[in-house]
N, C-alpha and C. Protein backbone atom coordinates (compact mmCIF):
# COMPACT_ATOMS: atom_id res chain seq x y z
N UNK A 1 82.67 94.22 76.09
CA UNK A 1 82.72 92.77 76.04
C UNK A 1 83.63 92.25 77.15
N UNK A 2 82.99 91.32 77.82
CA UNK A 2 83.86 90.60 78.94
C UNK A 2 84.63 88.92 78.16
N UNK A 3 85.82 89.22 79.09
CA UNK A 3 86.24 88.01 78.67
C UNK A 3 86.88 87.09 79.80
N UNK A 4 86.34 85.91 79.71
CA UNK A 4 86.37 85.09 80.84
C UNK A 4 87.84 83.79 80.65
N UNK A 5 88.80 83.92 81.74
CA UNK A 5 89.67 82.70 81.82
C UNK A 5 89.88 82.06 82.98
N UNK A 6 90.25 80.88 82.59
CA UNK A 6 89.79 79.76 83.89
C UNK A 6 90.91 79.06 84.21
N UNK A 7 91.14 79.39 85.79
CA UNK A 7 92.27 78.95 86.50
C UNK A 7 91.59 77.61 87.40
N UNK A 8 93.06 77.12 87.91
CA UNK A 8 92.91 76.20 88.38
C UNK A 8 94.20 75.80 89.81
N UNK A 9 93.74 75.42 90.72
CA UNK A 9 94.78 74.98 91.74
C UNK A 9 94.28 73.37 92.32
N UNK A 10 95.41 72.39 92.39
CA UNK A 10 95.01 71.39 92.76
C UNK A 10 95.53 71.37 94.30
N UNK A 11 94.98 70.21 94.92
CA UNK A 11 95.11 69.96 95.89
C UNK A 11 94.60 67.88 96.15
N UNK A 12 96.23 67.39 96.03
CA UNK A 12 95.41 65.71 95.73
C UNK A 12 94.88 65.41 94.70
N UNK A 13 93.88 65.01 95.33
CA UNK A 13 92.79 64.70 93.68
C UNK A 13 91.93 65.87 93.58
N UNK A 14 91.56 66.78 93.80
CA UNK A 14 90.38 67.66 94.06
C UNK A 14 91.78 69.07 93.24
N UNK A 15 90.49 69.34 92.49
CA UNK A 15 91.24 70.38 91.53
C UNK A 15 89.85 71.70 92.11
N UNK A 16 90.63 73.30 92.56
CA UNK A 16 89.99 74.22 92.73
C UNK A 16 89.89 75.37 91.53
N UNK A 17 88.60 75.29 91.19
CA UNK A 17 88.38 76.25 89.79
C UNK A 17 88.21 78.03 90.58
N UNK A 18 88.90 78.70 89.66
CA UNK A 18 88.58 79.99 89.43
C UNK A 18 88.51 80.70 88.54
N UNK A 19 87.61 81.55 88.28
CA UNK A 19 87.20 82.26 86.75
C UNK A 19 87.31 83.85 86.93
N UNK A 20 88.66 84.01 86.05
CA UNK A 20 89.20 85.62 86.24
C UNK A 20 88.09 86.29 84.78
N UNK A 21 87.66 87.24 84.84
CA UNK A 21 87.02 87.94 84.31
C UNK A 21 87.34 89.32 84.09
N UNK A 22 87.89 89.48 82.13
CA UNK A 22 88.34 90.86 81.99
C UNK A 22 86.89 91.66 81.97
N UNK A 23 87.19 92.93 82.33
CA UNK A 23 85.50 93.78 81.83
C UNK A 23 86.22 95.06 81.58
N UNK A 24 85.21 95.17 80.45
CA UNK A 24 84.97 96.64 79.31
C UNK A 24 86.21 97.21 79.64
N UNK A 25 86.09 98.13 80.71
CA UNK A 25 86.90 98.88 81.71
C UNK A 25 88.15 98.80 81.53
N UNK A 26 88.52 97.34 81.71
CA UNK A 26 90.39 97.12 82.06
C UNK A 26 90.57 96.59 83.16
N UNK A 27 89.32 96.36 83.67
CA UNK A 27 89.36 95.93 85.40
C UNK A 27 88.74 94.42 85.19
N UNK A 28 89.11 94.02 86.30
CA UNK A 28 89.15 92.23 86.74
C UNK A 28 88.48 91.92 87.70
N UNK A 29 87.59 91.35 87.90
CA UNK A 29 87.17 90.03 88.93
C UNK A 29 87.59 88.92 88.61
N UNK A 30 87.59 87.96 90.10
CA UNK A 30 88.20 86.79 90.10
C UNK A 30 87.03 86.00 90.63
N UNK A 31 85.61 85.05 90.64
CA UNK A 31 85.04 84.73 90.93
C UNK A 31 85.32 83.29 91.46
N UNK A 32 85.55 83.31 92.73
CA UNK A 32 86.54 81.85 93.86
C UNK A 32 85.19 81.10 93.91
N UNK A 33 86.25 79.97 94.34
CA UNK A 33 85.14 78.45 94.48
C UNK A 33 84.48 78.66 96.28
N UNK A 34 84.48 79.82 96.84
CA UNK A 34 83.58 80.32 98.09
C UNK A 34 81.97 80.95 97.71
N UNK A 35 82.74 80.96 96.67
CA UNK A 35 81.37 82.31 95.30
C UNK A 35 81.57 83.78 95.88
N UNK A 36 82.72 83.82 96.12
CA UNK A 36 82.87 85.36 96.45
C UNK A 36 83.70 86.16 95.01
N UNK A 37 83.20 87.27 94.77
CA UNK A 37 83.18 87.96 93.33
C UNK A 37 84.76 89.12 93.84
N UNK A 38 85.77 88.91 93.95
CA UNK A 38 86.81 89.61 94.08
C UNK A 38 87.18 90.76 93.02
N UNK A 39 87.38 92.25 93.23
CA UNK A 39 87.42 93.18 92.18
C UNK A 39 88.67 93.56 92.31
N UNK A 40 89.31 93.88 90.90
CA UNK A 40 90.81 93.67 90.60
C UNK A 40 91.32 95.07 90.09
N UNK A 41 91.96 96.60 90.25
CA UNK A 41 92.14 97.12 88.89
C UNK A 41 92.86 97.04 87.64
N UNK A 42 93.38 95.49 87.64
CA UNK A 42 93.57 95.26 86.27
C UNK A 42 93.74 93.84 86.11
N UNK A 43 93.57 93.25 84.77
CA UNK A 43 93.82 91.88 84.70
C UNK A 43 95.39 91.82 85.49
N UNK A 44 96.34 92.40 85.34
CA UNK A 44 97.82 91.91 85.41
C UNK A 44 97.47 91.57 87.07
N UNK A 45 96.80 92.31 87.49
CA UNK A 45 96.63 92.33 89.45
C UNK A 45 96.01 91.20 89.42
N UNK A 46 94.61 90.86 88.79
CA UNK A 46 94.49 89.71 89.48
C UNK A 46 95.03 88.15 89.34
N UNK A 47 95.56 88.52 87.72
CA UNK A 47 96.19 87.55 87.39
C UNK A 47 97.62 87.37 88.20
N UNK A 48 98.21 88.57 88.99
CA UNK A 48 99.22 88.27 90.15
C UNK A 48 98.99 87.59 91.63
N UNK A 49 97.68 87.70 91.51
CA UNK A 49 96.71 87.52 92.75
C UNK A 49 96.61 85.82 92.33
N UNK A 50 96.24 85.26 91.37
CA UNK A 50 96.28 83.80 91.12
C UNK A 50 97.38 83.27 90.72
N UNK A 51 98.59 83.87 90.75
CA UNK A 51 99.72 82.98 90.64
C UNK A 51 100.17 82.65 92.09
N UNK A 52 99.79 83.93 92.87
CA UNK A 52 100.34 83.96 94.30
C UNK A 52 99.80 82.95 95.28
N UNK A 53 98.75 82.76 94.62
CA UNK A 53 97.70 81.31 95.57
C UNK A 53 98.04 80.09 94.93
N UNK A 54 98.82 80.36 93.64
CA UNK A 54 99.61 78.77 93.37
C UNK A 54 98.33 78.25 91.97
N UNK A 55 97.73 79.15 91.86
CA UNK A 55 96.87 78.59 90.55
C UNK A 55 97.61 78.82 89.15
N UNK A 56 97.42 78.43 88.37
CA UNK A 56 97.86 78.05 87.13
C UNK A 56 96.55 78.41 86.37
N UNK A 57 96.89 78.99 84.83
CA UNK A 57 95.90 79.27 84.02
C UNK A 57 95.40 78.00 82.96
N UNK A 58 94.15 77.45 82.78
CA UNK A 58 94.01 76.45 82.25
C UNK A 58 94.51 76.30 80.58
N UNK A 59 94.28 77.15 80.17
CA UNK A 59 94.56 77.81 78.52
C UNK A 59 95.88 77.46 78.11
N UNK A 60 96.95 77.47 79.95
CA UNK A 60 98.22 77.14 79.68
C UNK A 60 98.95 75.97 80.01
N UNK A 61 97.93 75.10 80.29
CA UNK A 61 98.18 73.30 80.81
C UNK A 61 98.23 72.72 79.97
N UNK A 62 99.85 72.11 79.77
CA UNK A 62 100.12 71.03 78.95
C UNK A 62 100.09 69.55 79.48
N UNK A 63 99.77 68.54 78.82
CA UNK A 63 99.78 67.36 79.54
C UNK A 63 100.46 66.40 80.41
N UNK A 64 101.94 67.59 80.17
CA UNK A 64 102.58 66.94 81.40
C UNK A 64 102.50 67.83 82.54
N UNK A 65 102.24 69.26 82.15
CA UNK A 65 101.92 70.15 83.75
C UNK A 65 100.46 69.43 84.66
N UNK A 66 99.71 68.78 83.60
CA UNK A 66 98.56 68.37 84.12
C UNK A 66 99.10 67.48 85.10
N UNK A 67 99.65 65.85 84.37
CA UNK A 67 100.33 64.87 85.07
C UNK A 67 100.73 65.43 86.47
N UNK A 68 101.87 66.27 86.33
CA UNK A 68 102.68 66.61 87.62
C UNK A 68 101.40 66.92 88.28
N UNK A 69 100.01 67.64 88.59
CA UNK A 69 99.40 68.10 89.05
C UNK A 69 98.41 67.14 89.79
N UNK A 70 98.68 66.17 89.29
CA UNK A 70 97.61 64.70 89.36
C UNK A 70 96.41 64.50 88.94
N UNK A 71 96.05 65.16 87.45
CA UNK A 71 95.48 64.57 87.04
C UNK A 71 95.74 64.33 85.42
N UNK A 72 94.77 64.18 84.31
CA UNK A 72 94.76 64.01 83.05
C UNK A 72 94.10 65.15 82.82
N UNK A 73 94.41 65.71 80.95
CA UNK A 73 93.80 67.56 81.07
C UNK A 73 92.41 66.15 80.30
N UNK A 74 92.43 65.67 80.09
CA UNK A 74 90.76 64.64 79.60
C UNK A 74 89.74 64.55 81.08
N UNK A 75 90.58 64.50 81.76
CA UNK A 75 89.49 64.42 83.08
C UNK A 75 88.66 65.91 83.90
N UNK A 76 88.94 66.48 83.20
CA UNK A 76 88.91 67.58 83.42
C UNK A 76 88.37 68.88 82.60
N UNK A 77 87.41 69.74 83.08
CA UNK A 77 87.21 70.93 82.19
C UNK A 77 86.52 72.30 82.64
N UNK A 78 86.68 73.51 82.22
CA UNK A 78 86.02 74.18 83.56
C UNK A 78 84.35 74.17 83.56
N UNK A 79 84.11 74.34 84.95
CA UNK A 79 82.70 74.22 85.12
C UNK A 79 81.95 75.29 84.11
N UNK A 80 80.55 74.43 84.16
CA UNK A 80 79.55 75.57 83.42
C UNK A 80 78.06 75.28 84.27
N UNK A 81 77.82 76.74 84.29
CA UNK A 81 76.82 76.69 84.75
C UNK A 81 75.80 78.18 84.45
N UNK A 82 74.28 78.06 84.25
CA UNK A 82 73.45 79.47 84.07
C UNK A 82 73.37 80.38 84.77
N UNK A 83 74.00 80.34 86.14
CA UNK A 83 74.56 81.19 86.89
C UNK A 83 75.66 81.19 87.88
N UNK A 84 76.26 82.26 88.65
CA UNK A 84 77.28 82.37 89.20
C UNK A 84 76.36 81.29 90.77
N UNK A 85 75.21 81.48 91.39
CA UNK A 85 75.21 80.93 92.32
C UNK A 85 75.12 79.28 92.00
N UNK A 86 74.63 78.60 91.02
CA UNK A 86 74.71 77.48 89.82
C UNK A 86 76.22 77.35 90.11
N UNK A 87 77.12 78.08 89.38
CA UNK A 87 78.52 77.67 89.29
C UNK A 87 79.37 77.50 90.23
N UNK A 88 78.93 77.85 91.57
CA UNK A 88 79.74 77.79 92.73
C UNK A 88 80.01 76.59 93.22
N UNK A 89 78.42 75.93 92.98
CA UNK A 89 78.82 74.20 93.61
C UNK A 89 79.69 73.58 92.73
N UNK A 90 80.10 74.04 91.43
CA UNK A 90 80.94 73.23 90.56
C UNK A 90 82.05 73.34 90.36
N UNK A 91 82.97 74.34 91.78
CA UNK A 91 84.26 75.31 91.61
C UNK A 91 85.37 74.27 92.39
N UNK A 92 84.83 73.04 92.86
CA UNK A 92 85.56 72.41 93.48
C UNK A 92 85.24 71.34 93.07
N UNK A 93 86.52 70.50 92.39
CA UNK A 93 85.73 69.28 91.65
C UNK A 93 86.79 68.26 92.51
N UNK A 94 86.31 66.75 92.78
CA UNK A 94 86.90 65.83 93.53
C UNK A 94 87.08 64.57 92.31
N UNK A 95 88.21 64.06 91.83
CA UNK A 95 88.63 63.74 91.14
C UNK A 95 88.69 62.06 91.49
N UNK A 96 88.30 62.03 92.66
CA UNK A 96 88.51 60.54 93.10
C UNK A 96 89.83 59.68 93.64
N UNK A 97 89.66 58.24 93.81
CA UNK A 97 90.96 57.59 93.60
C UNK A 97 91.24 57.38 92.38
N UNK A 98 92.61 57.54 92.18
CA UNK A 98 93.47 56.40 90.88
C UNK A 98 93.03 55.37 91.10
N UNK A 99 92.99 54.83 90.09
CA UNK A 99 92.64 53.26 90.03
C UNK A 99 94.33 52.51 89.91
């Protein structure tokens, strides 16, 4: 059984999704908003690999880490899509102006 968690790095208004993926094994992919499928040998690696690029895990955003980040965790959620080439256009989301 795979198990999928969803990071996030902002930049402005435009928030960049990434989806770390445990498998069977013990081993990790990190599937980036390029759609490139990155292979990890362990969650702890790649999950060191997305702190180091400044992403944050979504599971662990409270509403004021959101705030500081610029946005609302309501405006926001990770993409879905029926496939990985489907989900790529949705790995970079543009959040707009504040009103």
């Amino acid at each position: 059984m795979t198990r999928d968690h969803w990071w996030l790095a902002s930049l402005g208004r435009t928030v960049i999704w990434a989806r770390l993926r445990v498998l069977e094994a013990g081993t990790a992919e990190v599937f980036d908003s390029d759609g490139n499928t990155l292979p990890y040998d362990s969650e702890d690696t790649a999950r060191g690999m997305l702190l180091d690029a400044e992403f944050v895990e979504w599971d662990g955003l409270d509403p004021e880490d959101a705030l500081a980040r610029g946005f609302a965790l309501d405006e926001i959620a990770p993409p879905q899509a029926d496939s990985d080439a489907q989900l790529r256009e949705r790995m970079v989301q543009s959040l707009g102006a504040r009103a």
